[in-house]
C-alpha atoms as a PDB file:
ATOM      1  CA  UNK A   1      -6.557  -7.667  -7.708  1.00  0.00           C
ATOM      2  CA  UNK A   2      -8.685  -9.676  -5.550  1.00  0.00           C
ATOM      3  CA  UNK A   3     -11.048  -7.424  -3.878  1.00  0.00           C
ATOM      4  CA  UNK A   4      -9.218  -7.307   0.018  1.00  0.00           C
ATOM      5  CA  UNK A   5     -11.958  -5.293   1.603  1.00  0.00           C
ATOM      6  CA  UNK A   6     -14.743  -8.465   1.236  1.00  0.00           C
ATOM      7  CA  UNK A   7     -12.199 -10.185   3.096  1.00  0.00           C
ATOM      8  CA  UNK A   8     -11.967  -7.881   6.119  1.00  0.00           C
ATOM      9  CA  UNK A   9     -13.818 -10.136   8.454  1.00  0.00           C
ATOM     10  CA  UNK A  10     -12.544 -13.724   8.079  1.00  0.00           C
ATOM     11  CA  UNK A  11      -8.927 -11.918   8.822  1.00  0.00           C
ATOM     12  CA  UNK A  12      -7.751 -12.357   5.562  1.00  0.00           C
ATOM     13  CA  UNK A  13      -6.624  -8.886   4.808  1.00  0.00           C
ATOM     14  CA  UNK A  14      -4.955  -8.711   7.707  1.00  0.00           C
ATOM     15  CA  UNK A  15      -3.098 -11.557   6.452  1.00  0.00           C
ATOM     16  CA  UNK A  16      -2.366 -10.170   3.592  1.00  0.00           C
ATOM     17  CA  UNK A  17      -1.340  -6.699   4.730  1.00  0.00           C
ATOM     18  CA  UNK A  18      -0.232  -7.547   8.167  1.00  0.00           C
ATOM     19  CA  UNK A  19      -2.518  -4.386   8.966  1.00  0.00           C
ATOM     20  CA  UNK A  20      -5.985  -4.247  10.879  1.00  0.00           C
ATOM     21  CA  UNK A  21      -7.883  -2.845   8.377  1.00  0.00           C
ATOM     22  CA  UNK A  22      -8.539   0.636  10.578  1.00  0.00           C
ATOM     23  CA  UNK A  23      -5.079   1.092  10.183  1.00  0.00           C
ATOM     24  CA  UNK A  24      -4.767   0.717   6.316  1.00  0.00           C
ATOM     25  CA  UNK A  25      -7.341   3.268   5.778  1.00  0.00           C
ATOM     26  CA  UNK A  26      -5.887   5.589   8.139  1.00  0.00           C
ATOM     27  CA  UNK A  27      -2.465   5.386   6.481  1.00  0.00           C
ATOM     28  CA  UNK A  28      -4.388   5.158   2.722  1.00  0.00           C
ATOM     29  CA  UNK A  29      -6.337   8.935   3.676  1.00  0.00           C
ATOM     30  CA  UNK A  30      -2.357   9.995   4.554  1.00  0.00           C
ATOM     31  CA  UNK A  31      -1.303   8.419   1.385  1.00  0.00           C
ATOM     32  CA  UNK A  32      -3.853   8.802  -1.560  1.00  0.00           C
ATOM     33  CA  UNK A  33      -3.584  12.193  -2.877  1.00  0.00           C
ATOM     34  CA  UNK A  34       0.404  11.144  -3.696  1.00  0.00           C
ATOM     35  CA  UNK A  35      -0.838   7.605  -4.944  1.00  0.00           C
ATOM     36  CA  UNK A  36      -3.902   8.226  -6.585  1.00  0.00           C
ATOM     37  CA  UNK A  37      -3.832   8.778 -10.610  1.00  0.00           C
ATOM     38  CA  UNK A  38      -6.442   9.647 -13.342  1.00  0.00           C
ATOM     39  CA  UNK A  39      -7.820   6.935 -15.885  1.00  0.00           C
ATOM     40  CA  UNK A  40      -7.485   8.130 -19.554  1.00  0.00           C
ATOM     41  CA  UNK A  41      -9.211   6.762 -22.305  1.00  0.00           C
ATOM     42  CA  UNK A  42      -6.578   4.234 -23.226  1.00  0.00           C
ATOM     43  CA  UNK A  43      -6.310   2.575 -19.305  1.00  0.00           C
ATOM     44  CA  UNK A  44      -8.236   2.524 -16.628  1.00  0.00           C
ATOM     45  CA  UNK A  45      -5.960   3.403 -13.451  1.00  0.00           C
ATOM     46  CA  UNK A  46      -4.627   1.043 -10.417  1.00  0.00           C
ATOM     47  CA  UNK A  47      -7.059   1.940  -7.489  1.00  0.00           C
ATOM     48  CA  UNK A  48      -4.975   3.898  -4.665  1.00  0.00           C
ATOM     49  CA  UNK A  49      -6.198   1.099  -2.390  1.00  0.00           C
ATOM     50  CA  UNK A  50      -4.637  -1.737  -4.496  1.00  0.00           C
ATOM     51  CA  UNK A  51      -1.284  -0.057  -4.658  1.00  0.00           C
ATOM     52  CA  UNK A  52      -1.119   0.503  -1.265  1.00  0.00           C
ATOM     53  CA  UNK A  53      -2.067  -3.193  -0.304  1.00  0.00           C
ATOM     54  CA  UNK A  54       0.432  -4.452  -2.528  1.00  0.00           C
ATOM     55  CA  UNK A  55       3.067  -1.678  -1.534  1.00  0.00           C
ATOM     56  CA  UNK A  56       2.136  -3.372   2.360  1.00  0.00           C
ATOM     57  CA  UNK A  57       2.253  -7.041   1.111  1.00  0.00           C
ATOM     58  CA  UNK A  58       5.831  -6.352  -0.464  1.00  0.00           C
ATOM     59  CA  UNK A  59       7.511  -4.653   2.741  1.00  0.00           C
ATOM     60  CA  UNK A  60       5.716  -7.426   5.232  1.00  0.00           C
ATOM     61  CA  UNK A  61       6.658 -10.404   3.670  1.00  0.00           C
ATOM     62  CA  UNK A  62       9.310  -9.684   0.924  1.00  0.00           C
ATOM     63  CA  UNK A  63       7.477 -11.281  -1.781  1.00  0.00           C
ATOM     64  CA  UNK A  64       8.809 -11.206  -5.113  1.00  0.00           C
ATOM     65  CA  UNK A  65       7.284  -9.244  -7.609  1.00  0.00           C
ATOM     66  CA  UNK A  66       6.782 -12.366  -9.790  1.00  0.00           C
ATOM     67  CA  UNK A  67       4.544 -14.114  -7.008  1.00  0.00           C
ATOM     68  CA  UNK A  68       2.917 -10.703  -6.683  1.00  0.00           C
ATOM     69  CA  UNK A  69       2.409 -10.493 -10.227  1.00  0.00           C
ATOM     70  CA  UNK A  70       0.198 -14.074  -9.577  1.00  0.00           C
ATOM     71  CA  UNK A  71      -1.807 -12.592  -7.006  1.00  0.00           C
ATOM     72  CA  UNK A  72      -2.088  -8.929  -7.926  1.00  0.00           C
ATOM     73  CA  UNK A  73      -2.726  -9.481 -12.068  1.00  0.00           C
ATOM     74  CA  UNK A  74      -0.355  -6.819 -12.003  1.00  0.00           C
ATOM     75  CA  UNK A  75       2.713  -6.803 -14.394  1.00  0.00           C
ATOM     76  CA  UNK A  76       6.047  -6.386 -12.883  1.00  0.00           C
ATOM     77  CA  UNK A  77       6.764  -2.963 -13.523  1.00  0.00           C
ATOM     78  CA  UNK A  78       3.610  -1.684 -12.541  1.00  0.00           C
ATOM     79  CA  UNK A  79       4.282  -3.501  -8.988  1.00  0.00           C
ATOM     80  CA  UNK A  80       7.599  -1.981  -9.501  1.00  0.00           C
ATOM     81  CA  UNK A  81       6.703   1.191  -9.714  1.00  0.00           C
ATOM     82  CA  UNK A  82       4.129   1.419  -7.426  1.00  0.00           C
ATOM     83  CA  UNK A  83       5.907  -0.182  -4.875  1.00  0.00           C
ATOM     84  CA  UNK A  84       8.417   2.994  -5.172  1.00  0.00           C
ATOM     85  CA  UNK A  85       5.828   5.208  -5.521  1.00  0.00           C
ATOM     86  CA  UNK A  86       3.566   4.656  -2.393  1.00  0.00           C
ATOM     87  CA  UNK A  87       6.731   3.791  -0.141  1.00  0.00           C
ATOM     88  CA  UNK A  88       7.759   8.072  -1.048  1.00  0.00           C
ATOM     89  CA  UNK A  89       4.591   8.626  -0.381  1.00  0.00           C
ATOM     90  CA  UNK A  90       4.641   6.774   2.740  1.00  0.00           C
ATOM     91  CA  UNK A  91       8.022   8.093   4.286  1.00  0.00           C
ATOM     92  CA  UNK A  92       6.713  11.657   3.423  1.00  0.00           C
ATOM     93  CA  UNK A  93       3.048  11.124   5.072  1.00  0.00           C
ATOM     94  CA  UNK A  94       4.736   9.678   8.071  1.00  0.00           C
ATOM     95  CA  UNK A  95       8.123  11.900   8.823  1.00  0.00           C
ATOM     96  CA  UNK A  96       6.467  14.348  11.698  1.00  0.00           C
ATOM     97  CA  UNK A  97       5.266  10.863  13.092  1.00  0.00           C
ATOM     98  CA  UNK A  98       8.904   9.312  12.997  1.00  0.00           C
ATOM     99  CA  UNK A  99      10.492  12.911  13.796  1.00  0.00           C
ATOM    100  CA  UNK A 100       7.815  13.028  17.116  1.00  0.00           C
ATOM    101  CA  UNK A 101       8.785   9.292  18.186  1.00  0.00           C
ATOM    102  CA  UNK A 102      11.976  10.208  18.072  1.00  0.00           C
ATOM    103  CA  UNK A 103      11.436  13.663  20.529  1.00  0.00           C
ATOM    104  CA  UNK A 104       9.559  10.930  23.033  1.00  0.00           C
ATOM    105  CA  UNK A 105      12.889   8.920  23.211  1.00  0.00           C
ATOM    106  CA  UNK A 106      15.485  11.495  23.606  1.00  0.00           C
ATOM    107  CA  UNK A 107      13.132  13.141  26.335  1.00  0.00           C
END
């Protein structure tokens, strides 16, 4: 995958995660130890961060996973299953935060 944190400044990765790039680490650190795997001797794992980005890219704009297969040098079902992997990871980082919202607009 193109490396998105060189293009932090010239607002490209916000572009392409349609997150400042304060907030992508934040939710990464909620996310990684659900996301991250171990390389083995036969592959070297996808990088937390990557999944994440294209887990973002995927939800912003809807992308298929064959154009994100273009951009990411990722094969389907690894965008496939990451995708489904970091969005569980996601929902169960974030529930207190959607469960206090929702306290805010009942009260």
């Amino acid at each position: 995958m193109t490396d998105m944190r060189k293009q932090e400044e010239s607002g490209q990765f916000q572009n392409f995660c349609r997150m400042a790039p304060e907030d992508f680490d934040h939710l990464l650190s909620l996310t990684i130890e659900k996301i991250r795997k171990s390389s083995t001797n036969f592959r070297d794992s996808i990088p937390a961060y990557d999944k994440l980005a294209v887990t973002l890219r995927f939800l912003a704009t809807g992308d298929s996973y064959e154009s994100l297969m273009y951009f990411t040098k990722m094969s389907k079902s690894t965008i496939c299953n990451a995708i489904s992997e970091v969005c569980a990871a996601i929902n169960e980082a974030l529930q207190n935060y959607a469960k206090s919202a929702r306290a805010l607009v009942v009260a």
